[in-house]
Protein backbone atom coordinates (compact mmCIF):
# COMPACT_ATOMS: atom_id res chain seq x y z
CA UNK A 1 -8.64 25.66 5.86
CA UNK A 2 -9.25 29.47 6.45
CA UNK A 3 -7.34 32.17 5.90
CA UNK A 4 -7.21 32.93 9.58
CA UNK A 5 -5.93 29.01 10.33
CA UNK A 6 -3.27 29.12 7.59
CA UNK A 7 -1.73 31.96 9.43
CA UNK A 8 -1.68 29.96 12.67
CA UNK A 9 2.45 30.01 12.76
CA UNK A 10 3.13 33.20 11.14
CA UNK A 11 3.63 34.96 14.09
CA UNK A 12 5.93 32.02 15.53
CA UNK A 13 8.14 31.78 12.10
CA UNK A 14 8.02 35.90 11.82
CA UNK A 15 9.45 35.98 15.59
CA UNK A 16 12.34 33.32 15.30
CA UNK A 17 13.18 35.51 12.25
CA UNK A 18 13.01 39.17 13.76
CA UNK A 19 14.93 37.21 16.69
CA UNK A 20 17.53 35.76 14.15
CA UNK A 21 17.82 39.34 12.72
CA UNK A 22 18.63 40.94 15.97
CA UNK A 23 21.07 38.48 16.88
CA UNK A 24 25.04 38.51 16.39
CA UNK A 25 25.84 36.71 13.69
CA UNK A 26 29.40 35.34 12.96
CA UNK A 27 31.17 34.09 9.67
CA UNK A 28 30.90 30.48 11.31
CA UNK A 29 27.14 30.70 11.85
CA UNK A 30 26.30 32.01 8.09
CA UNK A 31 28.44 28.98 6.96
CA UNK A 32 26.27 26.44 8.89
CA UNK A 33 23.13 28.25 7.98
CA UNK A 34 24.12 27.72 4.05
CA UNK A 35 24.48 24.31 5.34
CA UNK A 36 21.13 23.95 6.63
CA UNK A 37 21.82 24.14 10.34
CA UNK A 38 21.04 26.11 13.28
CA UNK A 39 23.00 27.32 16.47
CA UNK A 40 25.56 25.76 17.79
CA UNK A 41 24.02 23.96 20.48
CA UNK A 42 20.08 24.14 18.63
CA UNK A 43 20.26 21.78 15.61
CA UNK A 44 17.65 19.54 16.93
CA UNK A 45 16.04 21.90 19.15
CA UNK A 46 12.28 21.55 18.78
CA UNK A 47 11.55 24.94 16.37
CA UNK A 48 8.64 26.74 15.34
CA UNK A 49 9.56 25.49 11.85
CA UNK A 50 9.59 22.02 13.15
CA UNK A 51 6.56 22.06 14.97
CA UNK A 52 5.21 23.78 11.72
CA UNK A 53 6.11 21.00 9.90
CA UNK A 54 4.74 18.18 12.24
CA UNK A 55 1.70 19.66 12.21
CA UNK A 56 0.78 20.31 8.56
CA UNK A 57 1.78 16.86 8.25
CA UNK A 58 -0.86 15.44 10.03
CA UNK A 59 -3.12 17.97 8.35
CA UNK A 60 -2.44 16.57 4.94
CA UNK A 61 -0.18 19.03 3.49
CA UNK A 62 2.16 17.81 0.89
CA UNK A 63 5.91 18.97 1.00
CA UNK A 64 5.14 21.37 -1.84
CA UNK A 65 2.39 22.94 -0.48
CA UNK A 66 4.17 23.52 2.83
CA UNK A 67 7.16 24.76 1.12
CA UNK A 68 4.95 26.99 -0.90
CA UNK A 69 3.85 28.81 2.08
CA UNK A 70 7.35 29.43 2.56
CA UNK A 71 7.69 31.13 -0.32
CA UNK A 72 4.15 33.65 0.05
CA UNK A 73 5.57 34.15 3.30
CA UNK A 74 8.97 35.66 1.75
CA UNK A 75 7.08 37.34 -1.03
CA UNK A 76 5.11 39.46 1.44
CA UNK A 77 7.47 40.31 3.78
CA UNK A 78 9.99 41.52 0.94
CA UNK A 79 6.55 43.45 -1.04
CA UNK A 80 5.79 44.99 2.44
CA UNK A 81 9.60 46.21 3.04
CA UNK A 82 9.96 47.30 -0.62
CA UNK A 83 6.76 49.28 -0.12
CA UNK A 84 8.30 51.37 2.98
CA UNK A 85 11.48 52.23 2.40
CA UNK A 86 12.38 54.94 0.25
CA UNK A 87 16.09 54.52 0.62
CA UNK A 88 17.95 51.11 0.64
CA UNK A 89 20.82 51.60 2.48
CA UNK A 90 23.92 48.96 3.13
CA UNK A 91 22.21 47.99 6.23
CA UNK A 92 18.98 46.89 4.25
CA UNK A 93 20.95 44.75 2.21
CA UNK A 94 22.83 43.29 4.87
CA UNK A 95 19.13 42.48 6.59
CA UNK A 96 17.59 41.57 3.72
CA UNK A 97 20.32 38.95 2.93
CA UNK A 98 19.93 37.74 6.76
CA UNK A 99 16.19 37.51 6.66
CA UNK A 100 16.78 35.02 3.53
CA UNK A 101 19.07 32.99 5.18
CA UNK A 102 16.26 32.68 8.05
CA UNK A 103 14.26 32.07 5.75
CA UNK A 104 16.13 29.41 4.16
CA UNK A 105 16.98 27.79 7.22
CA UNK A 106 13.23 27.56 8.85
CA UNK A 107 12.32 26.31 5.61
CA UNK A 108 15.56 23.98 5.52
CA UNK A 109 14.20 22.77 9.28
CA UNK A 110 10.79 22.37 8.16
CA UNK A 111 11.39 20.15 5.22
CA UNK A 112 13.70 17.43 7.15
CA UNK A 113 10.83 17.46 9.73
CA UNK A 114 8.67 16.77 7.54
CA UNK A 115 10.91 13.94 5.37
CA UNK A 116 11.84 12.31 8.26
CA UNK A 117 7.88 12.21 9.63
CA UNK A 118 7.04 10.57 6.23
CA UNK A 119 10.06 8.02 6.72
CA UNK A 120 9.20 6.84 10.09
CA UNK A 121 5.39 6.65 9.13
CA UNK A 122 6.58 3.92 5.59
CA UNK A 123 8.47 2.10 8.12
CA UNK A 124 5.74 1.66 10.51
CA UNK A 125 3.39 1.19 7.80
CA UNK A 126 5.57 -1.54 5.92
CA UNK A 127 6.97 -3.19 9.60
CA UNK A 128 3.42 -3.45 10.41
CA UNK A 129 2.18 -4.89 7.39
CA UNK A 130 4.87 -7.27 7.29
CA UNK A 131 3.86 -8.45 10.63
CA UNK A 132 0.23 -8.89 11.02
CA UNK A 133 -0.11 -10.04 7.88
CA UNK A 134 2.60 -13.06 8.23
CA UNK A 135 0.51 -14.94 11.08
CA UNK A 136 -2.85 -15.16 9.17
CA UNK A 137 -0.88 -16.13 5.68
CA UNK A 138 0.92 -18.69 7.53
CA UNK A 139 -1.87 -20.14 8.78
CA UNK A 140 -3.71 -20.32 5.94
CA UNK A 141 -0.37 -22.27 4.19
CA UNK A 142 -0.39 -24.36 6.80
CA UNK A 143 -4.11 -25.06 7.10
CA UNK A 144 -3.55 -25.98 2.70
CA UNK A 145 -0.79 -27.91 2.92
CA UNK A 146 -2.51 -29.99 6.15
CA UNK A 147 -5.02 -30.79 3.80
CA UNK A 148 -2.88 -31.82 1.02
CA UNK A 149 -0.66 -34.16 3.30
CA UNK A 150 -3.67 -35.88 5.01
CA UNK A 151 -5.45 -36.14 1.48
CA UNK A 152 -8.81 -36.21 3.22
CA UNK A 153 -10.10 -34.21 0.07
CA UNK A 154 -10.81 -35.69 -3.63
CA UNK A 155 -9.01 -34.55 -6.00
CA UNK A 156 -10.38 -31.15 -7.35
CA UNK A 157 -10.34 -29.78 -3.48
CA UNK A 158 -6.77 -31.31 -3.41
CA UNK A 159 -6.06 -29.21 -6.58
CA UNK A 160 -7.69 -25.90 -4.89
CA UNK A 161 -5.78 -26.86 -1.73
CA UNK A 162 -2.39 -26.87 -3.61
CA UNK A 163 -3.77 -23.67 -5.23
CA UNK A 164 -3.92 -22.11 -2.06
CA UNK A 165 -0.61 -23.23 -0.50
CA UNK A 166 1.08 -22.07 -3.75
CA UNK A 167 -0.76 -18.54 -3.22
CA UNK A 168 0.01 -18.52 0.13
CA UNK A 169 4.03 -19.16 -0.33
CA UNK A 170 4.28 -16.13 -3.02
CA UNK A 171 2.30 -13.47 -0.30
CA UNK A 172 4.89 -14.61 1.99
CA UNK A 173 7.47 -13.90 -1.18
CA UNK A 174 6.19 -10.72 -1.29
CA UNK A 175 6.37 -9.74 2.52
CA UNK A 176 9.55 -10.80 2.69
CA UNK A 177 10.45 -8.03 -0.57
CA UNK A 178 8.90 -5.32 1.91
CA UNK A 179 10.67 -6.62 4.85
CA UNK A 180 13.86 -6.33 3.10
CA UNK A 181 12.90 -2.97 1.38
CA UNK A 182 12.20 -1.47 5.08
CA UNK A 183 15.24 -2.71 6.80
CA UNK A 184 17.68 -1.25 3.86
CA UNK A 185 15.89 2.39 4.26
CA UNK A 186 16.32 2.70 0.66
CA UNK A 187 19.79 3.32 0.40
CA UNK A 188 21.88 2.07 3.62
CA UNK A 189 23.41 -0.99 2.84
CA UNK A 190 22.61 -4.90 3.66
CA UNK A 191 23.69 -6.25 6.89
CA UNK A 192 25.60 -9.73 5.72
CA UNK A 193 26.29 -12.82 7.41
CA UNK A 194 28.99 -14.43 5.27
CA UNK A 195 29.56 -18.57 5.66
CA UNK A 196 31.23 -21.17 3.71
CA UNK A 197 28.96 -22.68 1.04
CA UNK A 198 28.78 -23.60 -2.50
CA UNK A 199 26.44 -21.73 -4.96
CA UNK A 200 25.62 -24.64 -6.92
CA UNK A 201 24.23 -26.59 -4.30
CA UNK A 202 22.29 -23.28 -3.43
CA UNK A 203 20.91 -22.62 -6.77
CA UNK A 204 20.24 -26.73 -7.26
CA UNK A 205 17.80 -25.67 -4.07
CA UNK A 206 16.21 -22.73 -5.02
CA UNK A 207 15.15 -24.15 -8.76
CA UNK A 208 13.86 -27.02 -6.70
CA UNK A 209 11.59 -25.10 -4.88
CA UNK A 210 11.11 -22.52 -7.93
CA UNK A 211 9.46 -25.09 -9.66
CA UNK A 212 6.77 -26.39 -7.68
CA UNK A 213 5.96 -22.08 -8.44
CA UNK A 214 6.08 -22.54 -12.23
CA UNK A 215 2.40 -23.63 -13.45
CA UNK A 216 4.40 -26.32 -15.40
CA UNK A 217 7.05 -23.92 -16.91
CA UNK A 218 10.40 -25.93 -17.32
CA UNK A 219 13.44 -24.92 -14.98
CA UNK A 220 16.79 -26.32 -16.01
CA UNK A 221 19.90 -26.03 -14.21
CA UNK A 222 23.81 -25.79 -15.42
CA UNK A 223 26.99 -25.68 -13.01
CA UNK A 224 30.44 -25.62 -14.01
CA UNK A 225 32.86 -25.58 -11.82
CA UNK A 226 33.07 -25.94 -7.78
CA UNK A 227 31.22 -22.53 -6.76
CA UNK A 228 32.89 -22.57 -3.68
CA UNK A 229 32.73 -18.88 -1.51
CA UNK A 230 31.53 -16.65 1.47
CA UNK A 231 27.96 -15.25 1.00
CA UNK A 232 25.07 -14.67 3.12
CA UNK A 233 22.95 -17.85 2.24
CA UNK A 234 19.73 -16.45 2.70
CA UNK A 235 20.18 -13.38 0.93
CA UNK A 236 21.66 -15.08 -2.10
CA UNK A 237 18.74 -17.40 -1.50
CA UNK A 238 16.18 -14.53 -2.12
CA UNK A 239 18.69 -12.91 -5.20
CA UNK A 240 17.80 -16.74 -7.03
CA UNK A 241 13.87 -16.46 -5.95
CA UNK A 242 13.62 -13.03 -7.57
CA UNK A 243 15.63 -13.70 -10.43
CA UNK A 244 14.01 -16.78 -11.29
CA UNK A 245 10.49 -15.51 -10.28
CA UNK A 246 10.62 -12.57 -12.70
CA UNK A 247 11.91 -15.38 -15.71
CA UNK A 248 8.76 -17.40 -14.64
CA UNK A 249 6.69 -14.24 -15.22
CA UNK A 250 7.67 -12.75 -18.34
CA UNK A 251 8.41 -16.18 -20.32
CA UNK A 252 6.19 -18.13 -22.26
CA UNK A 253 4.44 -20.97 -21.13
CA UNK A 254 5.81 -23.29 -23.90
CA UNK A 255 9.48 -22.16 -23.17
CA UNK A 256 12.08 -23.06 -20.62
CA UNK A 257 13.99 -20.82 -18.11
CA UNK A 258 17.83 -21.50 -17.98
CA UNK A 259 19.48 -21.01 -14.72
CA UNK A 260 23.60 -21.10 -15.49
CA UNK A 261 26.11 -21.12 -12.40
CA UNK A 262 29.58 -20.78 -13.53
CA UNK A 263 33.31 -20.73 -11.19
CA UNK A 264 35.54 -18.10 -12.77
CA UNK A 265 38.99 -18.63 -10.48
CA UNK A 266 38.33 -15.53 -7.60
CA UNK A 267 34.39 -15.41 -8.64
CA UNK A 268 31.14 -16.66 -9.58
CA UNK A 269 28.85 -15.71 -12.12
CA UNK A 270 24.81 -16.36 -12.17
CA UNK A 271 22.53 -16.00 -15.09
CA UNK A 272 18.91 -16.75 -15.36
CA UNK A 273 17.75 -16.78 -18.84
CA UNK A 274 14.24 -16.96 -20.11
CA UNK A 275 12.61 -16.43 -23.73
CA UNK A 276 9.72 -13.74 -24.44
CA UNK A 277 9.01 -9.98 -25.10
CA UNK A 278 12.53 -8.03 -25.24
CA UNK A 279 12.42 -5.47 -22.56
CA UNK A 280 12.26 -1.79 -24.05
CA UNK A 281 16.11 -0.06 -23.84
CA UNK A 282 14.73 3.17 -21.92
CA UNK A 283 13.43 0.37 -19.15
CA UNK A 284 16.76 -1.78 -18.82
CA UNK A 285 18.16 2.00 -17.77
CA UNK A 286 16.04 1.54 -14.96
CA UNK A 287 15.15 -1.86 -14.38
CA UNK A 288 17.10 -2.19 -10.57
CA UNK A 289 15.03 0.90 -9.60
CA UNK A 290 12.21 -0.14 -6.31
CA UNK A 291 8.70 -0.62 -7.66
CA UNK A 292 9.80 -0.83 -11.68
CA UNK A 293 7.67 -3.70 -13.50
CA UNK A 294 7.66 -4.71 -17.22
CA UNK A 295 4.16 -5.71 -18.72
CA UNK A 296 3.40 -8.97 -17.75
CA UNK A 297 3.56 -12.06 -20.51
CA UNK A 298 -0.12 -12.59 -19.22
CA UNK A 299 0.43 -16.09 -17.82
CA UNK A 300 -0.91 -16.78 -13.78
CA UNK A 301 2.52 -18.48 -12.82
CA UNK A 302 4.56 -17.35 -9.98
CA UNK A 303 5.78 -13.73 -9.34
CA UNK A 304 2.65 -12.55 -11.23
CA UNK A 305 1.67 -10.82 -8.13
CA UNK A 306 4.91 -9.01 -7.46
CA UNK A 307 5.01 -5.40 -6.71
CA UNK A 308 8.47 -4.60 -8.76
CA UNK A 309 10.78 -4.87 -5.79
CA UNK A 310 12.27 -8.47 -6.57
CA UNK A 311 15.05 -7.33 -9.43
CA UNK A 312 15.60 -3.44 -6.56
CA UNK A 313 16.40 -6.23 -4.03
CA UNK A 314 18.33 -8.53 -5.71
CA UNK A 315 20.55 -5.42 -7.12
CA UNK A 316 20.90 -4.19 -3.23
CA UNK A 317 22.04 -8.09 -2.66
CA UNK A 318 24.43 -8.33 -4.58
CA UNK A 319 26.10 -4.84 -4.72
CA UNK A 320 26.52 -5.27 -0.74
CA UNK A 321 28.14 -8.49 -1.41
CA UNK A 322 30.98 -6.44 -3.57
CA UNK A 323 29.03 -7.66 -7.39
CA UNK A 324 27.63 -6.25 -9.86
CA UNK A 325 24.20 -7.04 -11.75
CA UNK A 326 23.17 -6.60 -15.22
CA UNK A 327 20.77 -7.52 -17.82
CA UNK A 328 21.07 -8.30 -21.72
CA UNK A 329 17.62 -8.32 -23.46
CA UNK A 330 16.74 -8.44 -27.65
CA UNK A 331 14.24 -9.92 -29.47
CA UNK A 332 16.36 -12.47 -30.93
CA UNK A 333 18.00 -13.82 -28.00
CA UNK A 334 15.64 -13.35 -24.83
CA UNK A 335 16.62 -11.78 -21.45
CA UNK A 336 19.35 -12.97 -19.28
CA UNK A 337 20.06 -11.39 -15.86
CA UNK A 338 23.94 -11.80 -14.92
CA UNK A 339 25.16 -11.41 -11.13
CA UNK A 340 28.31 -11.77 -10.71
CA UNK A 341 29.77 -11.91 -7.50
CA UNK A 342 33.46 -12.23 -5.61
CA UNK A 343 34.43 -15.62 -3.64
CA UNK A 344 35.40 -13.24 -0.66
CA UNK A 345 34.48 -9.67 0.64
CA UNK A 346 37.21 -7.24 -0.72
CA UNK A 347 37.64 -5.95 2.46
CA UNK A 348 38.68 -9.25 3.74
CA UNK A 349 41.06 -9.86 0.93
CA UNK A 350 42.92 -6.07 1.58
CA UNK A 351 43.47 -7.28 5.17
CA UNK A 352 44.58 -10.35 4.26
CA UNK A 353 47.08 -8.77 1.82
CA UNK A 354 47.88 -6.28 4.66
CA UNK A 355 48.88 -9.07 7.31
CA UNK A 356 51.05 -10.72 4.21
CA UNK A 357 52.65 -7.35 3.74
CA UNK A 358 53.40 -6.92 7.31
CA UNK A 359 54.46 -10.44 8.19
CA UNK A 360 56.93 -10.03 5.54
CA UNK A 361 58.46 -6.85 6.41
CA UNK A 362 59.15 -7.93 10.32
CA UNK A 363 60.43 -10.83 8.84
């Protein structure tokens, strides 16, 4: 861009600051300005920093860059005042401190236009990939499995029809990671739907299905106790697929993944163990974090096309159902990812207490 089109909002930003300047201001009003906010009644209003912000969006700025105009814009103003004033009296420093906090706050304005611009265009992005891509891909599994059912092919094109189902089910694996990554926002918490169920039976299921994913890894299964509780089903459903997807893809071929399901009185605890490369200390620090991958153990099983959301989600599962999540990894003894996770939401159990409580003191 030109000189003359990088200016394009100076004298809009320069006028909401003179106007700032000449304006009353009260103790109230320089609070909410440290805070970020405007007037009273104009926090959303539709400013020149906003508009400012929108638009070097679209242009390709990046946040730094606009926020470095920002700061030339401060720096010239300030060298220009500097330069023409021979005396700095108390009410220079009382406008020089307001012109900063205008500053502050168009820049303040600027940057949440901006962040939230970015935001809505990943959600659109990732909403929209999610789905157009799911008709075509579950076509295409249909279509493969079709073929397989019917066995109107020999056997190779049965093989490459299998082949293509199995690829098929792990793009949909992968959607579904985005899908859940979009609706969270990165940071809001899980909508659950709790219901009656057993884990075992749930994790019998999922290594089931897990294994037609394996390339002929072995999947073995152990449940103590009756696993009885109140989860979301599905989500718990995905926390197993992940888990046991990421075992699949840093194990061995010649070595077995260990799924263990154990009832511990008020809880549950889930571990998915799997032989192979220790994962490095300074990476278990950050292991939960969205789009964090290990180096791969170079087989072409399942999950080897994951995009390191699967362990991000499966920590957002289970925190929102009240757990915890951790992993254990040397050398010696493999890697083994532990959930575990209350029978009942907390919350639940407090109100339950609270009716107890209250029952018993009206007698």
């Amino acid at each position: 861009m030109t000189k003359l089109a990088l200016k394009d909002h100076i004298v809009e930003l320069l006028e909401f600051i003179a106007d700032d300047l000449e304006s009353p201001q009260s103790k109230n009003e320089q609070v909410r300005k440290s805070h970020g906010l405007g007037v009273e009644d104009g926090e959303f209003a539709r400013s020149a920093a906003k508009i400012h912000a929108s638009l070097r969006q679209s242009d390709g700025f990046s946040i730094d860059q606009m926020v470095s105009e920002y700061r030339a814009l401060r720096a010239s103003v300030v060298k220009l005042w500097a330069a023409s004033s021979q005396v700095v009296s108390a009410t220079d420093l009382e406008d020089m401190t307001r012109f900063n906090e205008a500053i502050d706050q168009a820049m303040t304005e600027s940057v949440a236009e901006y962040t939230k611009m970015v935001n809505q265009s990943r959600d659109l992005f990732l909403g929209m990939l999610g789905h157009d891509l799911r008709n075509p891909i579950g076509a295409a599994l249909m279509a493969a499995r079709l073929i397989v059912k019917r066995g109107v092919a020999d056997s190779k094109e049965s093989r490459l029809s299998g082949q293509i189902a199995l690829s098929m089910e792990r793009a949909i694996l992968i959607l579904d990671d985005l899908l859940e990554v979009t609706r969270s926002a990165f940071g809001s918490e899980l909508p659950l739907v709790r219901t009656p169920m057993k884990m075992g039976e749930l994790g019998t299921q999922l290594v089931e299905e897990m294994r037609t994913l394996s390339g002929g890894k072995r999947i073995e299964i152990e449940i103590e106790g009756d696993t009885q509780g109140e989860w979301d089903r599905s989500k718990m459903g995905q926390v197993f697929s992940n888990l046991i997807g990421n075992a699949l893809q840093y194990s061995p071929s010649d070595s077995a993944i260990t799924v263990k399901i154990n009832d511990q009185v008020d809880r549950v605890l889930i571990s998915v163990h799997n032989e192979g490369d220790a994962i490095p200390l300074d990476k278990q620090k950050t292991i939960f974090e969205s789009l964090t991958r290990g180096k791969d153990s170079g087989s072409e099983g399942a999950g080897s096309t994951h995009l390191g959301l699967g362990l991000f989600i499966a920590h957002k599962i289970v925190t929102a159902h009240g757990g915890k999540i951790s992993v254990d990894s040397a050398q010696e003894r493999g890697t083994t990812f532990s959930a575990v996770l209350p029978k009942r939401c907390a919350d639940d159990s407090r109100l339950k207490s609270g009716s107890r409580e209250n029952a018993a003191q009206h007698g």
